[in-house]
N, C-alpha and C. Protein backbone atom coordinates (compact mmCIF):
# COMPACT_ATOMS: atom_id res chain seq x y z
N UNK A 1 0.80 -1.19 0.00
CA UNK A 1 0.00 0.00 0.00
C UNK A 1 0.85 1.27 0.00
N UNK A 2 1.89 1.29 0.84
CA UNK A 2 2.83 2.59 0.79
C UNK A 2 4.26 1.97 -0.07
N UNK A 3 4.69 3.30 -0.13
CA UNK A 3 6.11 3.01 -1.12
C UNK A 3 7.12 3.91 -0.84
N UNK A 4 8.44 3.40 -0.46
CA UNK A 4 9.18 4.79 -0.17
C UNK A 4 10.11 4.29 -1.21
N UNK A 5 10.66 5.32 -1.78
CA UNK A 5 11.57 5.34 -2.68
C UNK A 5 12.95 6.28 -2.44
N UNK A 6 14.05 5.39 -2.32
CA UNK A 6 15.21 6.52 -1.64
C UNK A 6 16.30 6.36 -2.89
N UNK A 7 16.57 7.48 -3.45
CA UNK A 7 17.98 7.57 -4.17
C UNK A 7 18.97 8.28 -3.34
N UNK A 8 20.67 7.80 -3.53
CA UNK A 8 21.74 8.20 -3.00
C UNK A 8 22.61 7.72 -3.09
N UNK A 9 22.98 8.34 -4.97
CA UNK A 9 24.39 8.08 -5.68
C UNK A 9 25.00 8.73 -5.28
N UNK A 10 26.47 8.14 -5.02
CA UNK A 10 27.74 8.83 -4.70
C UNK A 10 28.47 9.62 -4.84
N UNK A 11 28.01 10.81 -4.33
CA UNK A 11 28.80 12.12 -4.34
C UNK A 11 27.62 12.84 -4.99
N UNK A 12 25.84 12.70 -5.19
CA UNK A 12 24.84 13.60 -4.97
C UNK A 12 23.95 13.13 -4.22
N UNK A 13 23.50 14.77 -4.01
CA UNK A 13 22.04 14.90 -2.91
C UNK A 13 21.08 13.42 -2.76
N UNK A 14 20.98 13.45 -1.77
CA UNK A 14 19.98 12.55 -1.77
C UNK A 14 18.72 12.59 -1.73
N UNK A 15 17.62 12.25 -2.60
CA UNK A 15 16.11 12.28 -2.80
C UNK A 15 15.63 11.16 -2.29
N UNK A 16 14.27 11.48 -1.94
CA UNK A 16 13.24 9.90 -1.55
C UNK A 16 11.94 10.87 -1.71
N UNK A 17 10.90 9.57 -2.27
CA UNK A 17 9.60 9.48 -2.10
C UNK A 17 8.59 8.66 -1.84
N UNK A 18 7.77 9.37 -0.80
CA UNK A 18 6.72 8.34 0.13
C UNK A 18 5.74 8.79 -0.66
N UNK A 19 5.17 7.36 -1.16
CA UNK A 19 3.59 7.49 -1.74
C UNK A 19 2.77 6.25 -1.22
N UNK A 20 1.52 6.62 -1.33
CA UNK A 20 0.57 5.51 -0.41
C UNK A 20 -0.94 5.24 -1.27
N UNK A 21 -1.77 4.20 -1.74
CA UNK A 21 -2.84 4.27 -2.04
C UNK A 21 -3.58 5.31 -1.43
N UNK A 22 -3.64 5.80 -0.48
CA UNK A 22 -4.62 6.24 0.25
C UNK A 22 -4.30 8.03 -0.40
N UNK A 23 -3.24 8.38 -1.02
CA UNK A 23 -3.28 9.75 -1.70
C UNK A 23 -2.35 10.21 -1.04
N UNK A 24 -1.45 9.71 -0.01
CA UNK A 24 -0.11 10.16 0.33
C UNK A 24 0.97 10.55 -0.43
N UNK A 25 1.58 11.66 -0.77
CA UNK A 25 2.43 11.88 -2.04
C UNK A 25 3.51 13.05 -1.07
N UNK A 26 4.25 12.33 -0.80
CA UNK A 26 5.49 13.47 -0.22
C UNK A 26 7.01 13.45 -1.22
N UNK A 27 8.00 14.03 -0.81
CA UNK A 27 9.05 13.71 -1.46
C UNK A 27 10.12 14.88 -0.96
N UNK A 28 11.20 14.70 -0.65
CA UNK A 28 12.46 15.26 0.31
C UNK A 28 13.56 14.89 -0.87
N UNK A 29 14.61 15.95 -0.69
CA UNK A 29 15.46 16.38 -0.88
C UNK A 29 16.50 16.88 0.31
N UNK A 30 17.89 16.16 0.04
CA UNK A 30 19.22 16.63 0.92
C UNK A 30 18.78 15.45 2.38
N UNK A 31 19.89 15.49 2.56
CA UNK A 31 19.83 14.35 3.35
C UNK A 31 19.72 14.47 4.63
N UNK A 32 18.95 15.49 5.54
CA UNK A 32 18.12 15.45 6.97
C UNK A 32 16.59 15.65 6.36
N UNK A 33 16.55 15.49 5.42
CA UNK A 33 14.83 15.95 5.06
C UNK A 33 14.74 14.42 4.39
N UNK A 34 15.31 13.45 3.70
CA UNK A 34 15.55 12.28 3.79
C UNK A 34 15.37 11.65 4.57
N UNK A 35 16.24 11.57 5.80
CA UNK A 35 15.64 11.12 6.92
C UNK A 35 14.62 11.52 7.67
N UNK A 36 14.34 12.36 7.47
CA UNK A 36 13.01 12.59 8.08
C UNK A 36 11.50 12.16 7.45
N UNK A 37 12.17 11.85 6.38
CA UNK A 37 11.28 11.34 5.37
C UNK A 37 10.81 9.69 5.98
N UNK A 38 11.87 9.09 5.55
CA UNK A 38 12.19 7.88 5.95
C UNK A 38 11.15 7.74 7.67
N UNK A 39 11.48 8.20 8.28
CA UNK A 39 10.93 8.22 10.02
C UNK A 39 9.25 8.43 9.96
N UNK A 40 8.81 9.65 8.89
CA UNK A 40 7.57 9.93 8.63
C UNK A 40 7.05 8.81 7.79
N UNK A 41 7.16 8.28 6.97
CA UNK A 41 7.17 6.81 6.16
C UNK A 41 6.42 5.99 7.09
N UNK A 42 7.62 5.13 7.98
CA UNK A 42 7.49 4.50 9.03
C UNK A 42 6.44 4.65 9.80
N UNK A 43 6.23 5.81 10.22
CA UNK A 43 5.03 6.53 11.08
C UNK A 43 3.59 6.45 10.51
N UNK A 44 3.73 6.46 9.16
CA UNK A 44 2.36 6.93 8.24
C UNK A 44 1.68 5.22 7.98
N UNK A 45 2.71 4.02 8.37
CA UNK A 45 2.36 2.69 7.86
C UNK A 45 1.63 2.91 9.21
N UNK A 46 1.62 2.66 10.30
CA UNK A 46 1.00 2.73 11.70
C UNK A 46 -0.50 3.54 11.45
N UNK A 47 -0.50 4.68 10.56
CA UNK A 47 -1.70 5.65 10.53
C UNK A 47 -2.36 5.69 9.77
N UNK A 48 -1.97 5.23 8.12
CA UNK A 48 -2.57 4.88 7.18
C UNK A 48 -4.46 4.62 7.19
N UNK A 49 -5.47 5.02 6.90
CA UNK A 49 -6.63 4.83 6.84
C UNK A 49 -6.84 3.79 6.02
N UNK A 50 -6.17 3.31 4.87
CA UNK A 50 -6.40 2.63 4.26
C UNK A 50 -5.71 1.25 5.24
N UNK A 51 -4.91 0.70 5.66
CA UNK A 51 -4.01 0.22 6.45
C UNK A 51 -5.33 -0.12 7.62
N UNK A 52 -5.63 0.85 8.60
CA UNK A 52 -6.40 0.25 9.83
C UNK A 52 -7.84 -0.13 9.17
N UNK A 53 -8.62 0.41 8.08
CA UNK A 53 -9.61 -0.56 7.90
C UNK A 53 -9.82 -1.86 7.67
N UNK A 54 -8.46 -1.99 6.92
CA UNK A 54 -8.68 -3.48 6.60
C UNK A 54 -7.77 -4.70 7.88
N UNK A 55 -7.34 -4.00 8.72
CA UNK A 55 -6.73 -4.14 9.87
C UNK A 55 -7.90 -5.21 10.49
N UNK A 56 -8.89 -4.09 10.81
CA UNK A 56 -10.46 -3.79 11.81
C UNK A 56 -11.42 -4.59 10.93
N UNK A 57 -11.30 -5.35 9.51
CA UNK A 57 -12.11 -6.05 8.53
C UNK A 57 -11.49 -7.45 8.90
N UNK A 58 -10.29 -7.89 9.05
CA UNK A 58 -9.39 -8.92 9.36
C UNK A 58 -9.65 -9.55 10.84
N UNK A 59 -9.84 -8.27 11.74
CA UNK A 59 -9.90 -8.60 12.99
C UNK A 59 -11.54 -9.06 13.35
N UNK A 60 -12.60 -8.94 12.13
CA UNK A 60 -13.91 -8.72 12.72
C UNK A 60 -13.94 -10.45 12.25
């Protein structure tokens, strides 16, 4: 459902992008906004709407 996508060839900036079925579309540039990316990623699988319904459909 989510997708992070990280580039970081050697000797440039580093990019990533978090996208999610649910209409999540972020994307960072330089490498503390990268990681922060990465951490928010992580965070958004836990929060995802699309993610806890079918969570709460599984569990019923």
């Amino acid at each position: 459902m989510a997708w992070l996508h990280i580039s970081a060839p050697r000797g440039a900036t580093p990019t990533a992008t978090s996208t999610c079925r649910c209409g999540r579309d972020r994307s960072a540039i330089g490498h503390r906004k990268v990681l922060d990316l990465i951490a928010d990623h992580a965070a958004h699988r836990d929060e995802c709407p699309l993610r806890t319904t079918q969570e709460r459909r599984n569990a019923a």
